[in-house]
N, C-alpha and C. Protein backbone atom coordinates (compact mmCIF):
# COMPACT_ATOMS: atom_id res chain seq x y z
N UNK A 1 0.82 -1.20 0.00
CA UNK A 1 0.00 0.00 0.00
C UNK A 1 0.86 1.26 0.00
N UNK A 2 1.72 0.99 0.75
CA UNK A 2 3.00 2.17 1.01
C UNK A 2 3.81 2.67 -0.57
N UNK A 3 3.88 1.55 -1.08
CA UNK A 3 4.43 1.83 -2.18
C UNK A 3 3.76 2.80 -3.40
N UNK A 4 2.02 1.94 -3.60
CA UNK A 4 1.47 2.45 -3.79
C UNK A 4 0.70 4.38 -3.94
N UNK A 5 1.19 4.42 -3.07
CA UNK A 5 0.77 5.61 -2.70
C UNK A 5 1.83 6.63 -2.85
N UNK A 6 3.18 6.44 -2.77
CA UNK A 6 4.35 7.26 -3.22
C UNK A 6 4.75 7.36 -4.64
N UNK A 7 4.40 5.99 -5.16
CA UNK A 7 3.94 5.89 -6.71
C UNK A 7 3.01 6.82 -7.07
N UNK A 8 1.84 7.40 -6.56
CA UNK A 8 1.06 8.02 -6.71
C UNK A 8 1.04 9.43 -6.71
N UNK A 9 1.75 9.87 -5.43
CA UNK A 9 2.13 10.69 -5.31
C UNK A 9 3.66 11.71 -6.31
N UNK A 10 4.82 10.47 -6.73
CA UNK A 10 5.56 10.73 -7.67
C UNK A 10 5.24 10.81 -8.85
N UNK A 11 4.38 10.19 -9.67
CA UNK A 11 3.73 10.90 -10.48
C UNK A 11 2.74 11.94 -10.59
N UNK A 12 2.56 12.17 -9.61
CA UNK A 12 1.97 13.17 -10.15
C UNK A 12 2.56 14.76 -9.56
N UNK A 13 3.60 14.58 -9.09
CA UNK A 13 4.74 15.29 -8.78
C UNK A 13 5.41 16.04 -10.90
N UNK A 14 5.61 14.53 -11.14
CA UNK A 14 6.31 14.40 -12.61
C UNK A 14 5.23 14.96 -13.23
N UNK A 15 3.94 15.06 -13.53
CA UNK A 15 3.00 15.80 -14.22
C UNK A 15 3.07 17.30 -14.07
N UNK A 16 3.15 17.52 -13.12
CA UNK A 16 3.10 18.56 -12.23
C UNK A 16 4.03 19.57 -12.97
N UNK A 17 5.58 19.27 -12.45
CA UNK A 17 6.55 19.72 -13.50
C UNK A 17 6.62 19.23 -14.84
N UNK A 18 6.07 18.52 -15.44
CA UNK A 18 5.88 18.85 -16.84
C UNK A 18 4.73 19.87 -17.32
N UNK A 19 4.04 20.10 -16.88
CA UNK A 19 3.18 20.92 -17.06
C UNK A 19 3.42 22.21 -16.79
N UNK A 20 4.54 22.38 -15.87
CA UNK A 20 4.82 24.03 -15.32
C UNK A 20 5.74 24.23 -16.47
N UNK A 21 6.77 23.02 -16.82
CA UNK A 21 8.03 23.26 -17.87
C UNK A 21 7.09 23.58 -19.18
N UNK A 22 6.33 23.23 -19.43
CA UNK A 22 5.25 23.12 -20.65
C UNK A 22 4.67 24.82 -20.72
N UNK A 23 4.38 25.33 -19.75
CA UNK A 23 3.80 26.66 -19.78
C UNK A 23 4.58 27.93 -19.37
N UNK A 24 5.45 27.19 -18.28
CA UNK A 24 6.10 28.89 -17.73
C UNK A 24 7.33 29.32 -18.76
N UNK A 25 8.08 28.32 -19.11
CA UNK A 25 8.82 29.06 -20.62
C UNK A 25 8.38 29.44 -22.02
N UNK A 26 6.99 29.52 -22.01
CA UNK A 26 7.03 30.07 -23.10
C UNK A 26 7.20 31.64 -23.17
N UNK A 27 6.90 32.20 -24.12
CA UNK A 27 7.09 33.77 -24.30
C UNK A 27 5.75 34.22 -24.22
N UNK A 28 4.86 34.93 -23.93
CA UNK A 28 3.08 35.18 -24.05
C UNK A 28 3.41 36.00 -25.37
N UNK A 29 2.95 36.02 -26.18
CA UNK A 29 2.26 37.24 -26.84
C UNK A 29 2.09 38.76 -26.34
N UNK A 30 2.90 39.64 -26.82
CA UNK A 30 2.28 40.97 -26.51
C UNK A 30 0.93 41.48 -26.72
N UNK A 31 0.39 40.28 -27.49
CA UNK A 31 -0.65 40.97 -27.93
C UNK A 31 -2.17 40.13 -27.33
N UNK A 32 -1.53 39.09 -26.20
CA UNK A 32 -2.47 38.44 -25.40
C UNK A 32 -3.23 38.88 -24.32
N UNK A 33 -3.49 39.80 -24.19
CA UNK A 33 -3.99 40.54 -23.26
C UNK A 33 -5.02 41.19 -23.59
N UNK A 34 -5.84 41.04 -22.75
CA UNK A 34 -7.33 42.13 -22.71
C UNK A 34 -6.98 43.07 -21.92
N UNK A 35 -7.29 44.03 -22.07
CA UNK A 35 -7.26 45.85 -21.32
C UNK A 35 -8.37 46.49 -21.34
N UNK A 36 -8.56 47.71 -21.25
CA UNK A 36 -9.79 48.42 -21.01
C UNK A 36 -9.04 49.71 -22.53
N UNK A 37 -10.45 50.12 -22.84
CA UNK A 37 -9.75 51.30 -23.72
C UNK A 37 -10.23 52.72 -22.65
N UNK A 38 -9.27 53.63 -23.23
CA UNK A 38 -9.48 54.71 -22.73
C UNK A 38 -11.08 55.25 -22.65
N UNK A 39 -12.13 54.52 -23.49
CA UNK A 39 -13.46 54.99 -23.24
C UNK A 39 -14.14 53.58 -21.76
N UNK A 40 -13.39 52.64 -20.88
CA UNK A 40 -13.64 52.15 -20.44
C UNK A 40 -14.17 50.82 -21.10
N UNK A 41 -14.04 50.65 -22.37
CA UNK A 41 -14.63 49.26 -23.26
C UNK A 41 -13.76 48.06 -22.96
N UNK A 42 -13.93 46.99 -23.32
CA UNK A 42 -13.10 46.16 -23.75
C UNK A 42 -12.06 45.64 -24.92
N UNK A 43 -10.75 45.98 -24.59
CA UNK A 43 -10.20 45.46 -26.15
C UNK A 43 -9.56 44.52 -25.97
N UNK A 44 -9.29 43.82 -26.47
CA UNK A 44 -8.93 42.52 -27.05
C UNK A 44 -7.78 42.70 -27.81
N UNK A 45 -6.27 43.34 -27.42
CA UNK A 45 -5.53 43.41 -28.66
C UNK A 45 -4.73 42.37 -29.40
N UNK A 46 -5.28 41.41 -29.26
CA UNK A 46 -5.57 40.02 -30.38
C UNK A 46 -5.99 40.31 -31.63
N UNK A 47 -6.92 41.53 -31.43
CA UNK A 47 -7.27 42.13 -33.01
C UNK A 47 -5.75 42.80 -33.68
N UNK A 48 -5.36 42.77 -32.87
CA UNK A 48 -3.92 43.99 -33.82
C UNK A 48 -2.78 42.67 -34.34
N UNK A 49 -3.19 41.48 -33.89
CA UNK A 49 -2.25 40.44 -34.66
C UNK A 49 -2.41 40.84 -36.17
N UNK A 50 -1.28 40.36 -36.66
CA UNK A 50 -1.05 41.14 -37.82
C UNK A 50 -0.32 42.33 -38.90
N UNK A 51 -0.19 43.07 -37.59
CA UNK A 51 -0.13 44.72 -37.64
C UNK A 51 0.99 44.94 -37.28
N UNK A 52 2.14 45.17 -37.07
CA UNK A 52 3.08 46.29 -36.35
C UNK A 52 2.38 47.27 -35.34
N UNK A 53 2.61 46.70 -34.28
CA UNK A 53 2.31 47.70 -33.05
C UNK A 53 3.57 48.11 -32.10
N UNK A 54 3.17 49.22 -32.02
CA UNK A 54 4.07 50.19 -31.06
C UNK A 54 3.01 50.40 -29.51
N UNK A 55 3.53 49.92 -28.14
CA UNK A 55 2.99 50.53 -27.43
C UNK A 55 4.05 51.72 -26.81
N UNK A 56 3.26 52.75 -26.30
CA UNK A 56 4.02 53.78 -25.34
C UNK A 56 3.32 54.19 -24.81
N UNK A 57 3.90 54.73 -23.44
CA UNK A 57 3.85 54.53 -22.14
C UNK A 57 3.73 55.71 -22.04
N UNK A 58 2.42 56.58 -21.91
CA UNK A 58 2.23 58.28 -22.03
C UNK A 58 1.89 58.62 -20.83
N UNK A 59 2.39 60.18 -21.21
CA UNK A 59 1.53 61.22 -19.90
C UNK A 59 1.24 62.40 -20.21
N UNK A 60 0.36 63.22 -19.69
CA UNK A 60 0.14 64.96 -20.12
C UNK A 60 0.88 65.73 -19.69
N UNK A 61 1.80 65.49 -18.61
CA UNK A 61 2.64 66.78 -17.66
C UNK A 61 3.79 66.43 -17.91
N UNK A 62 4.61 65.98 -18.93
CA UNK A 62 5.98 65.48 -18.99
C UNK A 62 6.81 66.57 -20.12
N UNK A 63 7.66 66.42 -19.60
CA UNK A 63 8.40 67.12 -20.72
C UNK A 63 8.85 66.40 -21.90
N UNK A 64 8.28 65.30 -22.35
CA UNK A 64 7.98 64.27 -23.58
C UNK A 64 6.65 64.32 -23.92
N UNK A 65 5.76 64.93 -23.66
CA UNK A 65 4.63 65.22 -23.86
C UNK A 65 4.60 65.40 -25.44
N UNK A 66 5.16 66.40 -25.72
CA UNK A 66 5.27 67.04 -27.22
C UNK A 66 5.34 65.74 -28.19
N UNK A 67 5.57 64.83 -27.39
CA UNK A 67 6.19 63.65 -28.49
C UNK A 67 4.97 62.86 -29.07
N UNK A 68 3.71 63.40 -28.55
CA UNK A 68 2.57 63.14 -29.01
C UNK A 68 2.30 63.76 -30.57
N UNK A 69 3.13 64.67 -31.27
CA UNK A 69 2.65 65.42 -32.16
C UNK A 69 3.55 64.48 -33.37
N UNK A 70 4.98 63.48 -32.79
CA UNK A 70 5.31 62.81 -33.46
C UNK A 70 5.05 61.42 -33.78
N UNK A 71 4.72 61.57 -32.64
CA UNK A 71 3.91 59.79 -32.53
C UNK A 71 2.45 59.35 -33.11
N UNK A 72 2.03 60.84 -33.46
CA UNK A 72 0.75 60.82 -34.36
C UNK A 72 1.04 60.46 -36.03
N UNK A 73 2.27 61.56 -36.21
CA UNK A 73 2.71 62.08 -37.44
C UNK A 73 3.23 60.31 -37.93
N UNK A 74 3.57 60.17 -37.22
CA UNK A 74 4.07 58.50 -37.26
C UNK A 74 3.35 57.43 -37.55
N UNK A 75 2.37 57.66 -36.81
CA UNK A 75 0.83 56.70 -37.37
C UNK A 75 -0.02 56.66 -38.42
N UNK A 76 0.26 58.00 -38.61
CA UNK A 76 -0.72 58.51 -39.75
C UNK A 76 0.58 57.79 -41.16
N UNK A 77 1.65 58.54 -40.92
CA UNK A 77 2.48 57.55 -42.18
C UNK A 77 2.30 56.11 -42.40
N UNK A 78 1.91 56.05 -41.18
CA UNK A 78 2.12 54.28 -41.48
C UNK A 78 1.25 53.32 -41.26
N UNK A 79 0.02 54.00 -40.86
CA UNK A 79 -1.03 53.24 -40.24
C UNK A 79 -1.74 52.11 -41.37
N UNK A 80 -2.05 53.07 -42.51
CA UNK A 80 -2.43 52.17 -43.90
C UNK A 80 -1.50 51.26 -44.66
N UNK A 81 -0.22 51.15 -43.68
CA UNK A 81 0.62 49.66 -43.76
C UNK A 81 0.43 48.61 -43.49
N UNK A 82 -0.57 49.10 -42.16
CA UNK A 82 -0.68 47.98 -40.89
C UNK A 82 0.05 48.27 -39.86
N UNK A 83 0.61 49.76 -39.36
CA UNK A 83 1.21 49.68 -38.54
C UNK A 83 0.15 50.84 -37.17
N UNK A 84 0.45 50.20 -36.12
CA UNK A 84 -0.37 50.87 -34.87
C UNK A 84 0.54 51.33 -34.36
N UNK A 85 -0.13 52.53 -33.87
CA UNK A 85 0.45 52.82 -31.99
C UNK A 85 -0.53 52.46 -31.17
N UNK A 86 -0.50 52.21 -30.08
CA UNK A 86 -1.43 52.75 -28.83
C UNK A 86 -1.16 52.92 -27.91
N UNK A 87 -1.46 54.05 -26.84
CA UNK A 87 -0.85 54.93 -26.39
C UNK A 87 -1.34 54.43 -24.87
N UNK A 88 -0.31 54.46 -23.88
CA UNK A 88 -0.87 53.58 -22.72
C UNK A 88 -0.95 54.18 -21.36
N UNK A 89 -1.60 55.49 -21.38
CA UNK A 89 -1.56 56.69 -19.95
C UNK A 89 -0.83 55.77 -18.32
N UNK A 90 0.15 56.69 -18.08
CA UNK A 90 0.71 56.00 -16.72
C UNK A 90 0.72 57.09 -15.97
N UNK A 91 0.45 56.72 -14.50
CA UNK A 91 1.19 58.20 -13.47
C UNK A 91 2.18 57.36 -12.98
N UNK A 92 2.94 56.83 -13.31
CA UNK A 92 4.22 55.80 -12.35
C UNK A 92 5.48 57.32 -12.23
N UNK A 93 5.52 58.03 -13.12
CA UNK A 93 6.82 58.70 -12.98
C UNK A 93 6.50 60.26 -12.59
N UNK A 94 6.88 60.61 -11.72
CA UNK A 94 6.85 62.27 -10.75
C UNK A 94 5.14 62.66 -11.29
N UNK A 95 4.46 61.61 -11.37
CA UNK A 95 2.75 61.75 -10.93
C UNK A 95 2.52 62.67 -12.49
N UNK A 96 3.08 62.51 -13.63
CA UNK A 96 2.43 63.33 -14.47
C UNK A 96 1.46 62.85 -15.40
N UNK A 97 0.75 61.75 -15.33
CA UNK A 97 -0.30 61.18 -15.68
C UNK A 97 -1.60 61.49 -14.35
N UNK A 98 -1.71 62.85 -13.92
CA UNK A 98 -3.18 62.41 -12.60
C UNK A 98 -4.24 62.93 -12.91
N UNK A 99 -4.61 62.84 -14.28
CA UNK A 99 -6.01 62.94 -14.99
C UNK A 99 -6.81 61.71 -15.06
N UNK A 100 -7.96 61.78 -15.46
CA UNK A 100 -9.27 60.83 -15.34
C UNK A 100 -8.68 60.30 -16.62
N UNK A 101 -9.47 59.49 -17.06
CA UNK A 101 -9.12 58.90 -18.60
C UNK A 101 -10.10 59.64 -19.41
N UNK A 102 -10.89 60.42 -18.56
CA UNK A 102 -11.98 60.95 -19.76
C UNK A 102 -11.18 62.60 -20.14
N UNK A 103 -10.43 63.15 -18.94
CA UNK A 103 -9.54 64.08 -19.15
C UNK A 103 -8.14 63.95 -19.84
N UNK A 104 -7.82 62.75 -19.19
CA UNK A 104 -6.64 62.64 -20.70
C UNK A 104 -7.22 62.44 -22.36
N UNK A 105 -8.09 61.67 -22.42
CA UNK A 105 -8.82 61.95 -23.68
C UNK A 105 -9.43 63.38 -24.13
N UNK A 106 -9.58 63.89 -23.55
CA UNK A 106 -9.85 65.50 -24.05
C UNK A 106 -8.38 66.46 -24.30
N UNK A 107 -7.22 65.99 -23.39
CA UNK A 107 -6.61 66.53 -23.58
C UNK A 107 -5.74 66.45 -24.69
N UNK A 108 -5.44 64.58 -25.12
CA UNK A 108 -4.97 63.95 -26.29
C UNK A 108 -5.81 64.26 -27.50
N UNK A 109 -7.11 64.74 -27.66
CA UNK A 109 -7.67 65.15 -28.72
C UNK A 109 -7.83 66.46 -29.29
N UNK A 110 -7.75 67.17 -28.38
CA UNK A 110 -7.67 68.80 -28.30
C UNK A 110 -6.60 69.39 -28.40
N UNK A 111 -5.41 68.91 -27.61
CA UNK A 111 -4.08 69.63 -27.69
C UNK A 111 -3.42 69.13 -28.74
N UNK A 112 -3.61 67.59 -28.97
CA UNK A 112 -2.87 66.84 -30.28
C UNK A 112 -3.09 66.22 -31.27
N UNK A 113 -4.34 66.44 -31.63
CA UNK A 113 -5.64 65.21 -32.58
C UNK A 113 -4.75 63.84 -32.21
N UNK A 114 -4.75 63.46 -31.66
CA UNK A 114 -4.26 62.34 -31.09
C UNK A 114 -6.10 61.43 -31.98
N UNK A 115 -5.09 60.26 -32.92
CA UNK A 115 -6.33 59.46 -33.45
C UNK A 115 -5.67 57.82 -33.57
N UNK A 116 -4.94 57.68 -32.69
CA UNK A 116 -4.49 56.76 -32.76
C UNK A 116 -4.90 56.10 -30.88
N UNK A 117 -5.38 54.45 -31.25
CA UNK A 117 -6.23 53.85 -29.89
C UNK A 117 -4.96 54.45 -28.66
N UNK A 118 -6.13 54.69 -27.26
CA UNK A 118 -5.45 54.77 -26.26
C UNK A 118 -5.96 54.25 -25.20
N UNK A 119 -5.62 53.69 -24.11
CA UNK A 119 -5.75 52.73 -23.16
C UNK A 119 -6.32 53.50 -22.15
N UNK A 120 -6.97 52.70 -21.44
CA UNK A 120 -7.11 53.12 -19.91
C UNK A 120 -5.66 53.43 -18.92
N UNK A 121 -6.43 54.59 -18.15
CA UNK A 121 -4.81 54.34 -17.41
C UNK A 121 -4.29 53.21 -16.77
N UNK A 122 -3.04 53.11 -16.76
CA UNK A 122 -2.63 52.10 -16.09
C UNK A 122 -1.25 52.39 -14.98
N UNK A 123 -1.03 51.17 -14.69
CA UNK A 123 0.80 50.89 -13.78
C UNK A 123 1.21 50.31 -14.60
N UNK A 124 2.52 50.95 -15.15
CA UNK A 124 3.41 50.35 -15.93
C UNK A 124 4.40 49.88 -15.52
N UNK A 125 4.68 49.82 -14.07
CA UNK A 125 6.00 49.60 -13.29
C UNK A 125 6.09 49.46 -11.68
N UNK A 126 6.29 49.11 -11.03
CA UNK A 126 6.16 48.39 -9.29
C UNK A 126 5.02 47.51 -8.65
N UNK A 127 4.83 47.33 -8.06
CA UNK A 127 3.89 46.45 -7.25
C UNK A 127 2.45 45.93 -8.45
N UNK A 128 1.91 46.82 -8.67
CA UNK A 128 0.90 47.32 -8.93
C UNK A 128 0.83 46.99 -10.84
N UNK A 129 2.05 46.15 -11.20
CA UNK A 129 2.24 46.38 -12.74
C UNK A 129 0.97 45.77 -13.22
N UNK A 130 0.77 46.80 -15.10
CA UNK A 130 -0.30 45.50 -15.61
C UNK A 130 0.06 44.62 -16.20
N UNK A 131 -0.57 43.47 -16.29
CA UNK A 131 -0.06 42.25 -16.90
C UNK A 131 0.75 42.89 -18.27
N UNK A 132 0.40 43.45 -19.43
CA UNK A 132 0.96 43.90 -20.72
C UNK A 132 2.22 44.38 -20.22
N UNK A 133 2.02 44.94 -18.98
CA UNK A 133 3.40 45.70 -19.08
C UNK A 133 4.74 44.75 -18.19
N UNK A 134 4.15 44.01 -18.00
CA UNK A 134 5.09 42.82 -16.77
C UNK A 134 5.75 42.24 -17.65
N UNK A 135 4.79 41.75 -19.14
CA UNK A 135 5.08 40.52 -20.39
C UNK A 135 6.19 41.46 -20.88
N UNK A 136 6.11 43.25 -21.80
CA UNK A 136 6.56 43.90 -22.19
C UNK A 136 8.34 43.65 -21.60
N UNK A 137 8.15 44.36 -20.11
CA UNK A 137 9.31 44.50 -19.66
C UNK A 137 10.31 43.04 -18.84
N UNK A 138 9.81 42.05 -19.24
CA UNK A 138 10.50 40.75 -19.48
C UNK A 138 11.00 40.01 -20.38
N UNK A 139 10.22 40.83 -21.38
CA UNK A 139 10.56 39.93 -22.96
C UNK A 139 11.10 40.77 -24.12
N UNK A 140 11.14 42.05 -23.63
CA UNK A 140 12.15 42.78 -24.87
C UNK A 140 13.52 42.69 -24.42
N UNK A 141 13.59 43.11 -26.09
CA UNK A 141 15.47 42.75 -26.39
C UNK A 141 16.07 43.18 -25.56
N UNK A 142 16.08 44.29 -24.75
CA UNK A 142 16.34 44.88 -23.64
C UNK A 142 15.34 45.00 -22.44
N UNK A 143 15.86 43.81 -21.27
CA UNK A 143 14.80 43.79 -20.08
C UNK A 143 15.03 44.81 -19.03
N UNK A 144 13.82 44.94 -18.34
CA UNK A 144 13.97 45.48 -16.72
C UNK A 144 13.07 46.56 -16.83
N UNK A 145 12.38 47.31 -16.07
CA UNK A 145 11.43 48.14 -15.26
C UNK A 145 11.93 49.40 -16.47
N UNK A 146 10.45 49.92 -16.80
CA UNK A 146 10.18 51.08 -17.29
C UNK A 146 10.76 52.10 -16.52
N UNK A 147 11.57 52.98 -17.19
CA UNK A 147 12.24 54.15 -16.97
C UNK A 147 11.88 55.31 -16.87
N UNK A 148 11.12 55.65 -17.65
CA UNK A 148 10.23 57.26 -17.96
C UNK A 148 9.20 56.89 -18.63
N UNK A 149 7.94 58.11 -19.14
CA UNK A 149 7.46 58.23 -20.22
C UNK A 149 7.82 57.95 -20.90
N UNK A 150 7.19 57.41 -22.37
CA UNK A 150 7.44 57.50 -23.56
C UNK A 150 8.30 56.88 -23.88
N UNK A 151 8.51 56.02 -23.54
CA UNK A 151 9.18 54.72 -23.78
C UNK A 151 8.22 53.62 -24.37
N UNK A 152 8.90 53.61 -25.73
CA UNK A 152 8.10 52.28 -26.53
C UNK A 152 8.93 50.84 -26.88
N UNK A 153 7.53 50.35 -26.86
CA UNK A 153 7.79 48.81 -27.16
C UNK A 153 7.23 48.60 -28.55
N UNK A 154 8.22 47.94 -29.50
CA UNK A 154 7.86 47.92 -31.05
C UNK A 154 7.70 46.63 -30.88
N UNK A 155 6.65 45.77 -31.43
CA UNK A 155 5.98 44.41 -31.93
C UNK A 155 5.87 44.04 -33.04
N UNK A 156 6.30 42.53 -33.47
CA UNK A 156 6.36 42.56 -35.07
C UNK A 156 4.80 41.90 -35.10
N UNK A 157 4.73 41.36 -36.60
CA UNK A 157 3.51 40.73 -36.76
C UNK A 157 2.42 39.70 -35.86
N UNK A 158 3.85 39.00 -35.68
CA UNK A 158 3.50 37.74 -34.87
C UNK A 158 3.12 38.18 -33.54
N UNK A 159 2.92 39.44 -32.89
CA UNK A 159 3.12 39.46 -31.17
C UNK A 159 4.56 40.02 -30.83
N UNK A 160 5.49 38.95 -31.45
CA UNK A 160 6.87 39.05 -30.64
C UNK A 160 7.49 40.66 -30.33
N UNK A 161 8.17 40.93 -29.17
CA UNK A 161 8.43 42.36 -28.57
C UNK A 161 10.10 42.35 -29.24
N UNK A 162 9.96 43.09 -30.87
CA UNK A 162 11.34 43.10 -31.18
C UNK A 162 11.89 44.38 -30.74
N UNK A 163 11.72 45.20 -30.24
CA UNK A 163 12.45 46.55 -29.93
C UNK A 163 11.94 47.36 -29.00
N UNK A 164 12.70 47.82 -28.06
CA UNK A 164 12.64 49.00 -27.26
C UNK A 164 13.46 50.40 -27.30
N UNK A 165 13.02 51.19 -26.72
CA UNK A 165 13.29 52.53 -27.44
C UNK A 165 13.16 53.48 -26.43
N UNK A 166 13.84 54.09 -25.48
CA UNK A 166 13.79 54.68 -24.27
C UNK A 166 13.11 56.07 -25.06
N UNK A 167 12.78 56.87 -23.65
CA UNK A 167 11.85 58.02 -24.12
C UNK A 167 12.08 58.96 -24.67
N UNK A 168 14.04 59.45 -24.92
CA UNK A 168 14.64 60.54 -25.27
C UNK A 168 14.77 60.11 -26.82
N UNK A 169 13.92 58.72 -27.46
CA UNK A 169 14.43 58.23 -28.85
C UNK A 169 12.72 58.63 -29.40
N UNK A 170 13.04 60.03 -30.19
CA UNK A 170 12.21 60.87 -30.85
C UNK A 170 11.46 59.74 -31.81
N UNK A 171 9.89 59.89 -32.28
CA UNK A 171 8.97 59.35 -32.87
C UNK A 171 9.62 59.38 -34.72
N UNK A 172 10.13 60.55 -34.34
CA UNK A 172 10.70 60.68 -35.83
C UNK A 172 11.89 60.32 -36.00
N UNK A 173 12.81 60.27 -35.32
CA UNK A 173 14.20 59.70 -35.41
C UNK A 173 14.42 58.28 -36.46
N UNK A 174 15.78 58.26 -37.10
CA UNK A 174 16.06 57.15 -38.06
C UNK A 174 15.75 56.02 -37.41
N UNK A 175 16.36 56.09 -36.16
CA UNK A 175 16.41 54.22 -35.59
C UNK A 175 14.87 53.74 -35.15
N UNK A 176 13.64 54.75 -34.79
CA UNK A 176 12.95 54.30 -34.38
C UNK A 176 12.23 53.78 -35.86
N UNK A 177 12.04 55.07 -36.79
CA UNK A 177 11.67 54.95 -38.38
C UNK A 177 12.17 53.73 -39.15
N UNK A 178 13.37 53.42 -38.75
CA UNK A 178 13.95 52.15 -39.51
C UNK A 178 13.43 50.99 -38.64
N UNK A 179 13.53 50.92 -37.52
CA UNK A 179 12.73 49.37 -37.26
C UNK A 179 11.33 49.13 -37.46
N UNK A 180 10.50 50.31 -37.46
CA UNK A 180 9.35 50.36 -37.67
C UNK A 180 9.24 49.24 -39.08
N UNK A 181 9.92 50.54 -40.33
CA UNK A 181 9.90 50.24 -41.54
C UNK A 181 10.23 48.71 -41.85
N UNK A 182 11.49 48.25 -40.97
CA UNK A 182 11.49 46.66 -41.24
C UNK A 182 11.02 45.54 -41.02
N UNK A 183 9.76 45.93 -40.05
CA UNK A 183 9.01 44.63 -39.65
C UNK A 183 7.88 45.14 -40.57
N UNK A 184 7.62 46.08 -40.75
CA UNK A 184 6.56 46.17 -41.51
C UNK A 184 6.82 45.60 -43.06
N UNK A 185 8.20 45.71 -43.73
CA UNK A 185 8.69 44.82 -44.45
C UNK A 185 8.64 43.64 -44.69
N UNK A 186 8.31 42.94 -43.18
CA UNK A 186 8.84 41.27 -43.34
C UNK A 186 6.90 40.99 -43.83
């Protein structure tokens, strides 16, 4: 009976870890995640498989703020490629995200025709992270905890998180323009 039962118990020990080895290494999808949109809806950005997506990590009181006028100009070039932004309101850094989402949306439409999707606010970084942004800052080419505003994460077709791009790397700049341009290539 003794035997029995450690038999029992060792397998299913061995299931156990095959099943964790089976799931916890894979990579998720950037694009596996449900969120809220900035109007409080549900999105599903499973719809943007396909596409070249850029997320970044916005705010209204930053002195990267302005970078909204490039990050538009950017979408609009490239959107009828297949390529997205969407824009992901944070207060994680010196509190300059502490608008409602219905006030950052007035302010992203008014100050910047901002027409490219934008998220509910979120935590992009400590205790409190959202799942997108936990997957984000584990699985790009360059790991570890969001730094500032405006820091993007470039996604190729498939989901996969091929590039990051700290916040001082302008919407218009070559290096961000050229990786854009090459996944949208493949």
């Amino acid at each position: 009976m003794k035997l029995s039962v450690f038999a029992l118990i060792g397998i299913a020990i061995l299931i156990g870890t095959a099943q964790s080895a089976d799931t916890g290494d894979k990579k998720m999808s950037a694009l596996a995640f449900k969120m809220k949109d900035i109007d409080g809806k549900e999105v599903d950005l499973a719809k943007y498989q396909g596409n070249v997506v850029m997320f970044v990590n916005v705010a209204s009181k930053c002195g990267y703020t302005k970078q909204y006028t490039g990050l538009e100009a950017l979408y609009k070039k490239y959107k009828d490629k297949g390529f997205v932004i969407i824009g992901v309101p944070a207060n994680n850094f010196g509190k300059q995200e502490p608008g409602t989402d219905a006030e950052i949306k007035e302010f992203c439409s008014t100050k910047y025709n901002v027409s490219f999707p934008m998220l509910s606010k979120v935590s992009v970084k400590g205790d409190d992270i959202t799942p997108l942004y936990k997957n984000l800052t584990a699985n790009a080419p360059t790991t570890g905890a969001v730094k500032w505003n405006f820091e993007k994460f470039l996604i190729n077709k498939k989901g996969d998180i091929t590039g990051r791009f700290l916040s001082a790397v302008e919407p218009d700049s070559k290096e961000l323009t050229s990786a854009v341009e090459a996944e949208l290539a493949k």
